[in-house]
N, C-alpha and C. Protein backbone atom coordinates (compact mmCIF):
# COMPACT_ATOMS: atom_id res chain seq x y z
N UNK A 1 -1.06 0.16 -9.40
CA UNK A 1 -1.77 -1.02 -8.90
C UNK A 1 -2.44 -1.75 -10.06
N UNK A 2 -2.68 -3.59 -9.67
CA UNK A 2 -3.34 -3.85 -11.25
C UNK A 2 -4.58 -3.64 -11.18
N UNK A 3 -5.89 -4.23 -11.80
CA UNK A 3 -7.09 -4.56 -11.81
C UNK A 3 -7.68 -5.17 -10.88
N UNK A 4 -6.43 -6.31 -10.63
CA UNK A 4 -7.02 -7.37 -10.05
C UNK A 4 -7.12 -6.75 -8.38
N UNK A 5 -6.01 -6.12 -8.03
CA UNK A 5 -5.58 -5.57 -6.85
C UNK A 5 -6.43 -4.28 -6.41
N UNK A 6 -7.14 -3.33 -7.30
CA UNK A 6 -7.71 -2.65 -7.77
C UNK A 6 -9.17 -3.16 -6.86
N UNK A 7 -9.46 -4.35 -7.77
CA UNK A 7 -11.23 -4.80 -7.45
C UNK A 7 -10.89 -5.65 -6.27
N UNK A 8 -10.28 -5.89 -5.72
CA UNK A 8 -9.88 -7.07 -4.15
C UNK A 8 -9.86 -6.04 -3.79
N UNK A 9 -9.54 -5.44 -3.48
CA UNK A 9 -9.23 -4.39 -1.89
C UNK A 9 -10.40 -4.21 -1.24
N UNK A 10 -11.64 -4.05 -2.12
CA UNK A 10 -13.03 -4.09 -1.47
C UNK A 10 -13.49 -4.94 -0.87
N UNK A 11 -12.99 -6.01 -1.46
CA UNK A 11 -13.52 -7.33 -0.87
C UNK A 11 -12.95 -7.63 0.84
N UNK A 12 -12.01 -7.64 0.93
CA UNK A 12 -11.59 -7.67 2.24
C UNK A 12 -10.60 -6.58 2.73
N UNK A 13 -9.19 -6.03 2.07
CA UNK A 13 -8.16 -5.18 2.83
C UNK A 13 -8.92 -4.05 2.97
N UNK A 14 -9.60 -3.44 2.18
CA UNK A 14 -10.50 -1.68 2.29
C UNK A 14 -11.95 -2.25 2.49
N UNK A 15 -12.48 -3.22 3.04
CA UNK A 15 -13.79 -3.55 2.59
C UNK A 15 -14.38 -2.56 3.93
N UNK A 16 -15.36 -1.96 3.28
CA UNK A 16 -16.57 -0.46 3.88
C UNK A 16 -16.58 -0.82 4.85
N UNK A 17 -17.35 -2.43 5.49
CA UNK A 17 -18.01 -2.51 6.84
C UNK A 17 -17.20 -2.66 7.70
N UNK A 18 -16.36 -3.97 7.68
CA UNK A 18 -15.67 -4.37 8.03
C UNK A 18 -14.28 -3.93 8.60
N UNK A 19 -13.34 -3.23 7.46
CA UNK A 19 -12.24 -2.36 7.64
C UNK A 19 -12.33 -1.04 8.16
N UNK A 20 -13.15 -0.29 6.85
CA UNK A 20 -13.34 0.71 7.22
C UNK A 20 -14.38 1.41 8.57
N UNK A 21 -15.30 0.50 8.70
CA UNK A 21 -16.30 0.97 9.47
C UNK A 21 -17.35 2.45 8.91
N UNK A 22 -17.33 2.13 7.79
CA UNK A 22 -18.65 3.17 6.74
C UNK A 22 -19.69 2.37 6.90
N UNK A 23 -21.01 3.03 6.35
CA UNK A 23 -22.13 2.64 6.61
C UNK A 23 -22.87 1.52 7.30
N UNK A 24 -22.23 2.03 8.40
CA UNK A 24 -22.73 1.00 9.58
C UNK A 24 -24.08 1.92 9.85
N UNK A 25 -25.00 2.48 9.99
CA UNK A 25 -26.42 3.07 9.47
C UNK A 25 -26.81 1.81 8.86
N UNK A 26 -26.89 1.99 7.23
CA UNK A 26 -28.32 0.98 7.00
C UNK A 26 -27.29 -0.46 6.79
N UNK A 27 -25.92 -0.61 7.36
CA UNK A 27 -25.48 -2.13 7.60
C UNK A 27 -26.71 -2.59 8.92
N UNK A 28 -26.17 -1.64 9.69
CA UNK A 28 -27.15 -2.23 11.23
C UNK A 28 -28.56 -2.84 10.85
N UNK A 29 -29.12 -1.44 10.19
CA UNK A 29 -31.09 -1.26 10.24
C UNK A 29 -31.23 -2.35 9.53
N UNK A 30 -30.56 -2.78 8.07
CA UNK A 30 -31.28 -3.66 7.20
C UNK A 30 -30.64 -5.17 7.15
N UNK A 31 -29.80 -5.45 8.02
CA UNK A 31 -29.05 -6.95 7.92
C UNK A 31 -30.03 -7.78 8.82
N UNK A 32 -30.96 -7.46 9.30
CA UNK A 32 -32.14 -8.56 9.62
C UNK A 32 -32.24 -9.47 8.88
N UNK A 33 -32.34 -9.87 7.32
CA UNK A 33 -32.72 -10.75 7.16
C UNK A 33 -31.68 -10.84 5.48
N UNK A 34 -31.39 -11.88 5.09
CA UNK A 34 -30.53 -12.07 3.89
C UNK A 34 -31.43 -11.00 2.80
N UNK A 35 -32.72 -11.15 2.48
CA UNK A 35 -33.57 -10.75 1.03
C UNK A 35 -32.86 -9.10 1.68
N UNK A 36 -33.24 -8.44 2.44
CA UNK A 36 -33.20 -7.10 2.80
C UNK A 36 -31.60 -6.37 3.07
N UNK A 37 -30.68 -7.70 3.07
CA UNK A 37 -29.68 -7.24 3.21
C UNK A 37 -28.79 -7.22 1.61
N UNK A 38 -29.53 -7.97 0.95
CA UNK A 38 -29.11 -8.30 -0.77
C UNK A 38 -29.77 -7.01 -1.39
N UNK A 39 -30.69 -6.94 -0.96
CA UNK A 39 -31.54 -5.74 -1.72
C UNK A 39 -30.35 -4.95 -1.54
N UNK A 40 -30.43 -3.95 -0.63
CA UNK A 40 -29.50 -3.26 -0.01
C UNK A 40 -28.28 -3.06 -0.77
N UNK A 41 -27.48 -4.23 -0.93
CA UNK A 41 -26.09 -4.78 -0.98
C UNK A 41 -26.22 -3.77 -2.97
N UNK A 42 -27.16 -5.06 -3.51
CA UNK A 42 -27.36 -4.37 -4.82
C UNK A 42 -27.74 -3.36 -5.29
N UNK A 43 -28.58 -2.65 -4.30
CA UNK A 43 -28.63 -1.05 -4.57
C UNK A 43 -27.23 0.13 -4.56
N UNK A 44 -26.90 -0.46 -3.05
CA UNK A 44 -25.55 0.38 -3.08
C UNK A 44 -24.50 0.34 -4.13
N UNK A 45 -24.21 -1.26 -4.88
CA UNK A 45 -23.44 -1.13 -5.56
C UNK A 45 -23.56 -0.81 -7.26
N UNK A 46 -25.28 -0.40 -7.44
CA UNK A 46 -25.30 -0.10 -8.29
C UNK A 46 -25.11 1.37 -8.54
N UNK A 47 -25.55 1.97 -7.29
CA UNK A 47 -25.11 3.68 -7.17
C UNK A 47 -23.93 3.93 -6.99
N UNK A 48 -22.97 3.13 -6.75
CA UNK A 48 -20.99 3.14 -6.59
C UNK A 48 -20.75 3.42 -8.22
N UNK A 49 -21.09 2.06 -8.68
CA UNK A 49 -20.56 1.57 -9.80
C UNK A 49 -21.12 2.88 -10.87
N UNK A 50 -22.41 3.46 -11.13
CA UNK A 50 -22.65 4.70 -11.87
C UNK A 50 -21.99 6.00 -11.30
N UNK A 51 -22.32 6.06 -9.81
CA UNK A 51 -21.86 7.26 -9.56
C UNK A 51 -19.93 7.26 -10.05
N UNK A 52 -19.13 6.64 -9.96
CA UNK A 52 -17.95 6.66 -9.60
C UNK A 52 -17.66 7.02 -11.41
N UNK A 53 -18.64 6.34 -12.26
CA UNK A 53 -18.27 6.78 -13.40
C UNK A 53 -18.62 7.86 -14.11
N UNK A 54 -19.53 8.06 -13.78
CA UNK A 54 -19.98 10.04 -13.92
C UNK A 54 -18.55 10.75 -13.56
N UNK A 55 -18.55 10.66 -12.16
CA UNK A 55 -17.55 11.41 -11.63
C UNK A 55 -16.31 11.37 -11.77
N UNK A 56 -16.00 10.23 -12.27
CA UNK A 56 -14.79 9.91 -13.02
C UNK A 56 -14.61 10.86 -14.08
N UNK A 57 -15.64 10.81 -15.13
CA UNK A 57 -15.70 11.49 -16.46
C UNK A 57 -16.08 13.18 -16.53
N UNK A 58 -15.94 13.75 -15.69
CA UNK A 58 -16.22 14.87 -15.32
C UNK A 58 -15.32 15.32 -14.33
N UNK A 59 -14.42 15.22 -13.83
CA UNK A 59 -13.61 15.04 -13.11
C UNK A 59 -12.26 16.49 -13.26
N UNK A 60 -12.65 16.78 -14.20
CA UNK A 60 -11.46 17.67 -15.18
C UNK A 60 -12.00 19.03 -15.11
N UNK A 61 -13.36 18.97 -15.36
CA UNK A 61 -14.26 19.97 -15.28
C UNK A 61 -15.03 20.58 -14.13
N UNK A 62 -15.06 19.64 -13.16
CA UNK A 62 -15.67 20.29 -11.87
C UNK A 62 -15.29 21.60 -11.28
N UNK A 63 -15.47 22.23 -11.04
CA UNK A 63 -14.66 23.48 -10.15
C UNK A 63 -14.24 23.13 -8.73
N UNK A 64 -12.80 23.07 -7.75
CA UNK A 64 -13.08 22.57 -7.49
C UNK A 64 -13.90 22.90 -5.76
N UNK A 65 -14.48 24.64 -6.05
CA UNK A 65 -14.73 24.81 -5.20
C UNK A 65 -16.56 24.28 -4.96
N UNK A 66 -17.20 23.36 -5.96
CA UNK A 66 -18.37 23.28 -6.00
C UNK A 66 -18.55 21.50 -6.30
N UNK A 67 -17.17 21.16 -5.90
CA UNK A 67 -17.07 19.48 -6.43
C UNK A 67 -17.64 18.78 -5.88
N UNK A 68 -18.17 18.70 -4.19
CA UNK A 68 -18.81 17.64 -3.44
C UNK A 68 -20.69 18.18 -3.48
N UNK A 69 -20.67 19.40 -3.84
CA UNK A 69 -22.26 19.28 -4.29
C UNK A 69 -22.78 18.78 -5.49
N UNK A 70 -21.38 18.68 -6.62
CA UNK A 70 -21.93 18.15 -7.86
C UNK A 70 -22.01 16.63 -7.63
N UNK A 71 -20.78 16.04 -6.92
CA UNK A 71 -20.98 15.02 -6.57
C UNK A 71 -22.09 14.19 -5.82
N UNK A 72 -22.27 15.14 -4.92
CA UNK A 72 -24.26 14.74 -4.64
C UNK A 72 -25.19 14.90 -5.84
N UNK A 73 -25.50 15.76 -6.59
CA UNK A 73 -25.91 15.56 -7.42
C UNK A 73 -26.44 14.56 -8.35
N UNK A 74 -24.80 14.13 -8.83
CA UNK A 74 -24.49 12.92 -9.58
C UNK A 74 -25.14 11.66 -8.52
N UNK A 75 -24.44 11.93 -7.44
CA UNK A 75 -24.64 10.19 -6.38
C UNK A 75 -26.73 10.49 -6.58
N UNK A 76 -27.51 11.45 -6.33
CA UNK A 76 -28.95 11.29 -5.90
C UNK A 76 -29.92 11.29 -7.06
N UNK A 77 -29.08 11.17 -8.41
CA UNK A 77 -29.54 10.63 -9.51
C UNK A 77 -29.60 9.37 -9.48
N UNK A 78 -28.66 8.71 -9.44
CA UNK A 78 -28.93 7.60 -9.45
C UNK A 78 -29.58 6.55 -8.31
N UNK A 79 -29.41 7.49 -6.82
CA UNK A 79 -30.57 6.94 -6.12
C UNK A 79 -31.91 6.94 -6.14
N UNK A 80 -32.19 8.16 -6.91
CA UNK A 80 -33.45 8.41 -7.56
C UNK A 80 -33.83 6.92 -8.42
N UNK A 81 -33.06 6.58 -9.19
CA UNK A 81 -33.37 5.57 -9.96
C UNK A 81 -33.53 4.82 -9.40
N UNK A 82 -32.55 4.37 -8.58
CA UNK A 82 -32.70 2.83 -7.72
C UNK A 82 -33.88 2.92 -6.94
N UNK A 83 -34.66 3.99 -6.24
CA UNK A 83 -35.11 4.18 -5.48
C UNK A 83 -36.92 3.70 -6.37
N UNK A 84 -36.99 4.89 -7.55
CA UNK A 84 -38.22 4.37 -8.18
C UNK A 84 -38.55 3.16 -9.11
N UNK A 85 -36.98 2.54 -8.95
CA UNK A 85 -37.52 1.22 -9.57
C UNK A 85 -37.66 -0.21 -8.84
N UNK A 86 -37.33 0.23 -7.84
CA UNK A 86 -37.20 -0.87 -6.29
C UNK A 86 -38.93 -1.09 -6.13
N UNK A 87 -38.97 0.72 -6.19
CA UNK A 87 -40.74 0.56 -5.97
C UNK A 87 -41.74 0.38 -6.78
N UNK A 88 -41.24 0.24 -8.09
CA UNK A 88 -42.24 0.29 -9.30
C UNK A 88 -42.34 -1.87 -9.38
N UNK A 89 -40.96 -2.29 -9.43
CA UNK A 89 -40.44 -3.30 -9.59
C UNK A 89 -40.86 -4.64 -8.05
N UNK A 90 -40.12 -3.83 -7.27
CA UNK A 90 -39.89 -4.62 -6.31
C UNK A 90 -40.14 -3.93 -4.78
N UNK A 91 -42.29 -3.72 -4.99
CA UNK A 91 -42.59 -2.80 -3.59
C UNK A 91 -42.42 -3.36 -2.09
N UNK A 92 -42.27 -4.84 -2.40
CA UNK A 92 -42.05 -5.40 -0.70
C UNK A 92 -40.69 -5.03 -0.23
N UNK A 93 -40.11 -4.80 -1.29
CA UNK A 93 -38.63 -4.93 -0.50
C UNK A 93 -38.21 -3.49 -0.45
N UNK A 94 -38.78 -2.47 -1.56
CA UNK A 94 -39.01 -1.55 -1.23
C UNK A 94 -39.72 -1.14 0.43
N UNK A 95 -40.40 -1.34 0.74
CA UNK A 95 -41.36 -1.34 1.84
C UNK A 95 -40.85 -1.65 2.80
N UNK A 96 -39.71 -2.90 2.61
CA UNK A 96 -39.06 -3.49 4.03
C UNK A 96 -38.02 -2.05 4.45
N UNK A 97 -37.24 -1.99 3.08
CA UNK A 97 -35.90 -0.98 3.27
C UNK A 97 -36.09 0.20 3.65
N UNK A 98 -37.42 0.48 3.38
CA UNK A 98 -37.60 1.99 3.89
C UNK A 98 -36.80 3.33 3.91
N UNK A 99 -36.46 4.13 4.36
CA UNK A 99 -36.00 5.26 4.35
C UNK A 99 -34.56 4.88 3.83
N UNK A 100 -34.09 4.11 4.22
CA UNK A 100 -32.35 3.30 4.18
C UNK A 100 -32.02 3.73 2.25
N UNK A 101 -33.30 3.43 1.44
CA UNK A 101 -32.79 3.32 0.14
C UNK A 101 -32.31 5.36 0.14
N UNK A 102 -33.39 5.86 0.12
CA UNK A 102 -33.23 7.54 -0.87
C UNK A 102 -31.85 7.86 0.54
N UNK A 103 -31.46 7.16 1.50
CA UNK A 103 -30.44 7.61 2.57
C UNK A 103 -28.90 7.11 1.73
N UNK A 104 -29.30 6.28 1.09
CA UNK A 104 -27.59 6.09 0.32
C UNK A 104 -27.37 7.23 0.04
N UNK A 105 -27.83 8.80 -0.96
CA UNK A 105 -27.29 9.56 -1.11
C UNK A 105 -26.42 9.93 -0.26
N UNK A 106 -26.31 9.90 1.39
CA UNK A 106 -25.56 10.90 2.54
C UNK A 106 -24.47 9.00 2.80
N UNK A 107 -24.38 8.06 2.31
CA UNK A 107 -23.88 6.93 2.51
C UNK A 107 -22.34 7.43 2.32
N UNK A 108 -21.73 7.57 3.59
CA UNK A 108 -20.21 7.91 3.64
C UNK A 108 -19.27 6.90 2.43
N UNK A 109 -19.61 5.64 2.31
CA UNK A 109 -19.00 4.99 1.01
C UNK A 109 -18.76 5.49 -0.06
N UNK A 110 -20.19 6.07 -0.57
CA UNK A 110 -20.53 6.50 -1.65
C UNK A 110 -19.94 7.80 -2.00
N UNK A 111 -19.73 8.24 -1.15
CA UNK A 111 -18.94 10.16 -1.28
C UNK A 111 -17.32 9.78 -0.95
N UNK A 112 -17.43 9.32 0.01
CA UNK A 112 -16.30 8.76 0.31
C UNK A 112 -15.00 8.15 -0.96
N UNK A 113 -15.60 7.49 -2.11
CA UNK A 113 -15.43 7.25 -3.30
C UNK A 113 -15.25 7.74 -4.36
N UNK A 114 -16.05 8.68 -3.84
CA UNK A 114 -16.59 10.06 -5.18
C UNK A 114 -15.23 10.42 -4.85
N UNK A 115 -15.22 10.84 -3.81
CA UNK A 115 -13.97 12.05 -3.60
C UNK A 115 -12.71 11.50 -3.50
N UNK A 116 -12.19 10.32 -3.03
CA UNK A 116 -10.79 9.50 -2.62
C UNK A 116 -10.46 8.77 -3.95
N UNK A 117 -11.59 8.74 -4.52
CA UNK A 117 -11.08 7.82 -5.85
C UNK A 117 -11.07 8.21 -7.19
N UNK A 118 -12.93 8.51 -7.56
CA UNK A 118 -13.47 8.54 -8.75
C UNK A 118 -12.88 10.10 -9.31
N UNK A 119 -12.53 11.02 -8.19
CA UNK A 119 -12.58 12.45 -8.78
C UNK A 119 -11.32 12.32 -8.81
N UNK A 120 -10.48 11.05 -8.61
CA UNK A 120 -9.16 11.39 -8.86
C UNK A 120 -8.27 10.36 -10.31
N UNK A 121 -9.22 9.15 -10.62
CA UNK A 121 -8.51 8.21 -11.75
C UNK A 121 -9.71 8.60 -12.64
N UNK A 122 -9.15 7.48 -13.38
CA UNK A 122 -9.87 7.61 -14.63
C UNK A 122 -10.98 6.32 -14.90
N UNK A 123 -11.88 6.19 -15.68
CA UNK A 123 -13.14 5.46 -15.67
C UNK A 123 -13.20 4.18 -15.43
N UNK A 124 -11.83 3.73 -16.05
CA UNK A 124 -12.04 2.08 -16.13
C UNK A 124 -11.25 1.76 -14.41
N UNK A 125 -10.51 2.20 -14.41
CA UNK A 125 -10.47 2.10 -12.66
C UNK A 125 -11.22 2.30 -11.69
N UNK A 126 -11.74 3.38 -11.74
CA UNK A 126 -13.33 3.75 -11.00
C UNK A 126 -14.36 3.11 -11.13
N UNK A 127 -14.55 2.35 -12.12
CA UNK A 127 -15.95 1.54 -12.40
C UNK A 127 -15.02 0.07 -11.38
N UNK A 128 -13.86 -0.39 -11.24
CA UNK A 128 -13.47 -1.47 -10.66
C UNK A 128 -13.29 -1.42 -9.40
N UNK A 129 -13.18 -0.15 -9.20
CA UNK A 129 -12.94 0.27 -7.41
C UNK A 129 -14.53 0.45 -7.04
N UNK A 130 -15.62 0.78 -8.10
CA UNK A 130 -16.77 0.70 -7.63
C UNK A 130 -17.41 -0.43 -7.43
N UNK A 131 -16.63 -1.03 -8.30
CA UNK A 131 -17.78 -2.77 -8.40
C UNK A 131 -17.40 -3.68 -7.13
N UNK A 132 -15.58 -3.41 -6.65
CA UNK A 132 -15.22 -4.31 -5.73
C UNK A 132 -15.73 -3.89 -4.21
N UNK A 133 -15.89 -2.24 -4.30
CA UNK A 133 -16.22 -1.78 -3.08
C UNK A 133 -17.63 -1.99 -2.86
N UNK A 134 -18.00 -1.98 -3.89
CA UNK A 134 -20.28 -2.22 -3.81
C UNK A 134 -20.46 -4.09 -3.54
N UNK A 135 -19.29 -4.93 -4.09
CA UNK A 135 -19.58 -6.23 -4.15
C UNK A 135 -19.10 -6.44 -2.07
N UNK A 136 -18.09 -6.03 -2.11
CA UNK A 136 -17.37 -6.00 -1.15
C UNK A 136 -18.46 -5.63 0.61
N UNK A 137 -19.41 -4.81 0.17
CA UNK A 137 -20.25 -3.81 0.73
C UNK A 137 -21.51 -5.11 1.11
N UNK A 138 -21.76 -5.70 0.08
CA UNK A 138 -22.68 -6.84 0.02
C UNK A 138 -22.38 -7.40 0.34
N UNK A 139 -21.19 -8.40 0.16
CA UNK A 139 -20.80 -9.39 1.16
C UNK A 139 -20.92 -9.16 2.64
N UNK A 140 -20.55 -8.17 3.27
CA UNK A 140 -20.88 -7.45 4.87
C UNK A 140 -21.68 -7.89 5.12
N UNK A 141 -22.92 -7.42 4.39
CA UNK A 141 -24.18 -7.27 4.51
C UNK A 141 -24.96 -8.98 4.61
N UNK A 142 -24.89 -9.56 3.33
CA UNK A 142 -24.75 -10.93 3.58
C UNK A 142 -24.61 -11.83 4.02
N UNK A 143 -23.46 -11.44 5.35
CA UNK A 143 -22.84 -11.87 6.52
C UNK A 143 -23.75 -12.22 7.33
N UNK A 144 -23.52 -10.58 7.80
CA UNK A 144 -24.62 -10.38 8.93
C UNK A 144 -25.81 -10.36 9.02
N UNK A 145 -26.42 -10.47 7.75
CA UNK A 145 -28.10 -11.10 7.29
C UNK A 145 -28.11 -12.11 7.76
N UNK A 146 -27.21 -13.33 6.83
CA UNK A 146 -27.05 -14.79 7.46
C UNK A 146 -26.90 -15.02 8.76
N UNK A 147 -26.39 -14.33 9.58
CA UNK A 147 -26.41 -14.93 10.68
C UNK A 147 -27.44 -14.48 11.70
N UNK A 148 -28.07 -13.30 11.42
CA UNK A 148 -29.43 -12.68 12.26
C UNK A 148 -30.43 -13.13 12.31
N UNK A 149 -30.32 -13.40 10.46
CA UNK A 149 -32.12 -14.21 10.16
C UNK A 149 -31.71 -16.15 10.17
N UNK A 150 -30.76 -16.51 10.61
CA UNK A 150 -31.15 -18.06 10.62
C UNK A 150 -30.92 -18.39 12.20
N UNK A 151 -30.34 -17.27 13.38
CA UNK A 151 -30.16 -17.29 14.54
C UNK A 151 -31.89 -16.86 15.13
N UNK A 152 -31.88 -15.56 14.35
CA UNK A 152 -33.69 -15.21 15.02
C UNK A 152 -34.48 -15.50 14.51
N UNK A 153 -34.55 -16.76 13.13
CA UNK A 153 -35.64 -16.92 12.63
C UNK A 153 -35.13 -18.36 12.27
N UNK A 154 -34.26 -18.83 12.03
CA UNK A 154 -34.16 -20.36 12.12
C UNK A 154 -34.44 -20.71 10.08
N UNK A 155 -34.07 -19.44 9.86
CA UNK A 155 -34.31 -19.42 7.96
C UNK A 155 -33.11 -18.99 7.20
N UNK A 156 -33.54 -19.10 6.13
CA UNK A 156 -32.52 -18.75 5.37
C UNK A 156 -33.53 -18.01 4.07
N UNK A 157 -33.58 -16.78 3.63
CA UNK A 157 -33.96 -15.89 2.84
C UNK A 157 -35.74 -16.32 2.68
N UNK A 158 -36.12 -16.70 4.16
CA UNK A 158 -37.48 -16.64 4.33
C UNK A 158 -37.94 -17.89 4.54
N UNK A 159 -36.79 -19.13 4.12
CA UNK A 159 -37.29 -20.76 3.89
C UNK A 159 -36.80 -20.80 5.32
N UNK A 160 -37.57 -21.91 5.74
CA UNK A 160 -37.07 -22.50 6.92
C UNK A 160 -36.02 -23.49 7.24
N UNK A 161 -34.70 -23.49 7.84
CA UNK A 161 -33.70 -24.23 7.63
C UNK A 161 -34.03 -25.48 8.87
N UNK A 162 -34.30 -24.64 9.96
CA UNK A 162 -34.58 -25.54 11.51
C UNK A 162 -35.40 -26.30 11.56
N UNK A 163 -35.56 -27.28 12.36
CA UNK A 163 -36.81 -28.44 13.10
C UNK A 163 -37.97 -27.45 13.46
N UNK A 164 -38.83 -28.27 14.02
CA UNK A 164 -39.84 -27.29 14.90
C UNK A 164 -39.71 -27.38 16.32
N UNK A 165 -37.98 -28.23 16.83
CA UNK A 165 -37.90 -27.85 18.27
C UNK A 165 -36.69 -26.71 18.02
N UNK A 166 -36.51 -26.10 17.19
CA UNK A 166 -35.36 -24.95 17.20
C UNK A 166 -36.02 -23.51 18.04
N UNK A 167 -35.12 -23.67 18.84
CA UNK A 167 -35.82 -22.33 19.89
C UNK A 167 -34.79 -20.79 19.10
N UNK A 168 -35.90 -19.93 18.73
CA UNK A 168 -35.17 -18.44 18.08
C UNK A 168 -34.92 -17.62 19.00
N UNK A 169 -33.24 -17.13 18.47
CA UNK A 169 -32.78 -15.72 19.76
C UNK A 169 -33.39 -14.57 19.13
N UNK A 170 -34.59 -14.40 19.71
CA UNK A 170 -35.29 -12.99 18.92
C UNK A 170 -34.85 -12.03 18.99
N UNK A 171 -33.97 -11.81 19.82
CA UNK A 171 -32.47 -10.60 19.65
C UNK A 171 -31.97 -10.39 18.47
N UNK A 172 -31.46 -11.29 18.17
CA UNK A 172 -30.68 -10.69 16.67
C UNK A 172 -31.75 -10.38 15.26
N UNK A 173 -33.04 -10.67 15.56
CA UNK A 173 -33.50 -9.87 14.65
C UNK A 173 -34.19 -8.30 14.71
N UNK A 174 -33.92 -8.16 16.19
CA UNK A 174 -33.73 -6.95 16.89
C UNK A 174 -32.39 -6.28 16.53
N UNK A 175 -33.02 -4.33 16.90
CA UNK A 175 -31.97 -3.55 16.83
C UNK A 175 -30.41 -4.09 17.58
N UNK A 176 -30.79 -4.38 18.87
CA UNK A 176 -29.27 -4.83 19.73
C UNK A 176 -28.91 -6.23 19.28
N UNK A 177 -29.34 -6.97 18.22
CA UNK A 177 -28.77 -8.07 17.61
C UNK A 177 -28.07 -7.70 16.53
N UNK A 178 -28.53 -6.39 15.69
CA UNK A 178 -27.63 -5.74 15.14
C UNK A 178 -25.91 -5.65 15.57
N UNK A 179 -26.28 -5.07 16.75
CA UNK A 179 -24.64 -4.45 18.08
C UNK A 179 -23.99 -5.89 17.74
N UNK A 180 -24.45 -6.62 18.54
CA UNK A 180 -24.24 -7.71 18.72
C UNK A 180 -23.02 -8.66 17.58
N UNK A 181 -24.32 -8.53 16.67
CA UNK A 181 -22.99 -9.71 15.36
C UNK A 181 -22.06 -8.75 15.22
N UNK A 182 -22.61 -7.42 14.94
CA UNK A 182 -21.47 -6.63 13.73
C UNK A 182 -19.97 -7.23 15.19
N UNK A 183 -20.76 -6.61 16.48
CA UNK A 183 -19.42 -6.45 17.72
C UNK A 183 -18.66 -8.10 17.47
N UNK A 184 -19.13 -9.06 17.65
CA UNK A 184 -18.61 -10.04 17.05
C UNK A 184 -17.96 -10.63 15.88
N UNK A 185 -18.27 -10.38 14.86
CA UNK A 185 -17.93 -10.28 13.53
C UNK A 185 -16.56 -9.03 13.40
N UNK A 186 -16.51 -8.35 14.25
CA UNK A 186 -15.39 -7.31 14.01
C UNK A 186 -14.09 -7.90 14.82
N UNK A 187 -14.55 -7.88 15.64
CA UNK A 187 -13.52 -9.22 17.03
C UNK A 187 -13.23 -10.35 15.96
N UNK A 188 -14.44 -10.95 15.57
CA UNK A 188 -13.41 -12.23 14.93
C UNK A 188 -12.50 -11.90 13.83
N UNK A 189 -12.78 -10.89 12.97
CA UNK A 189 -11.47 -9.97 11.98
C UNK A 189 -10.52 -9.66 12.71
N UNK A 190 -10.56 -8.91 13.76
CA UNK A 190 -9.30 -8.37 14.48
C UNK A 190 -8.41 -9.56 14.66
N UNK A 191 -9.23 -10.54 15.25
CA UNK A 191 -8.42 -11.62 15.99
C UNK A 191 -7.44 -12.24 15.10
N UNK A 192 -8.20 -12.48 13.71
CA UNK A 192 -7.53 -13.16 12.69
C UNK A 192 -6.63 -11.78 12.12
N UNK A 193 -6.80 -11.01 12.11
CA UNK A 193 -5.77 -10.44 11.45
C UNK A 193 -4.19 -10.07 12.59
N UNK A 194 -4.73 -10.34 13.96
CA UNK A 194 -3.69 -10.18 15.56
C UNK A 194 -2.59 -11.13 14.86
N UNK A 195 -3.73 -12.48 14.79
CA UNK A 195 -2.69 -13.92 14.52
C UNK A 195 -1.85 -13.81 13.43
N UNK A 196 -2.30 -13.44 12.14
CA UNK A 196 -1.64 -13.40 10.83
C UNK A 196 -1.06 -12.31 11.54
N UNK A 197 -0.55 -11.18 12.03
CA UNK A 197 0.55 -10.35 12.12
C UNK A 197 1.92 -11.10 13.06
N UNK A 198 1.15 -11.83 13.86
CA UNK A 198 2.00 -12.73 14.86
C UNK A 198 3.49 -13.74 13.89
């Protein structure tokens, strides 16, 4: 496969939320609002993009009866990081994300990767299957931010887009507004992909 084909697949043919249906957990909890769903987006893909290259580079050496605990390992280092510098750096958004950040470690993507990909190529492929699947991961997320927080809040990353006669569906910045887009947003993929097979 090339590079190019390599870093696309995340984006839409393998993309986590969407295709695969992985971390629909903190897709649901944190796509309330664009800032919380970017946070998010960029955390995960900064723990893809390191973890996949650790594990890439070590890969030879693992045993392989002890490979998915080293691989936690490796993945909760670097959530460690993301985790104390979200909060050293950036405590509101820390504060919003809550439990969701130190939970990427158990993030089916993220292992999911470790093990289908990174423990099987070599670095410079793994760092591209990490970047497209973490970019890929954000875009989801992005999505369904955009459309929760300017449907239940009439904004866009906190600014106000609406009049002051815009009436808000306070649902979708609710848990079952969560259900809601992703259930919609998956229907409208299916549909388009029904037609393009047609």
């Amino acid at each position: 496969m090339s590079v190019t084909s390599e870093f696309t697949k995340g984006l839409y043919k393998q993309n986590p939320v969407f295709k695969q249906a992985l971390g629909l957990c903190p897709t649901l909890a944190v796509s309330n609002s664009v800032e919380s769903a970017l946070g998010m987006g960029v955390a995960v893909t900064f723990v893809l993009l390191c973890s996949n290259s650790i594990i890439s580079l070590i890969r030879k050496i693992v045993p392989a009866k002890i490979r998915i605990p080293i691989y936690i390992v490796v993945i909760a280092t670097f959530v460690t990081i993301v985790d104390l510098s979200m909060a050293g750096f950036l405590p509101a958004l820390h504060k919003t994300l809550g439990i969701f950040v130190p939970l990427i470690v158990v993030n089916c993507i993220i292992l999911g990767r470790a093990e289908a990909y990174a423990g099987k190529n070599n670095i410079g492929l793994s760092i591209i299957d990490g970047l497209g699947m973490g970019i890929g991961f954000t875009m989801a997320l992005l999505l369904l931010g955009t459309i929760r927080e300017f449907m239940g809040n009439g904004s866009f990353m906190g600014i106000p887009v609406m009049g002051p006669a815009f009436e808000p569906v306070l649902i979708m910045i609710l848990p079952p507004g969560a259900f809601l887009t992703i259930g919609f947003v998956l229907g409208f993929f299916n549909w388009l992909e029904n037609k393009r097979a047609k």
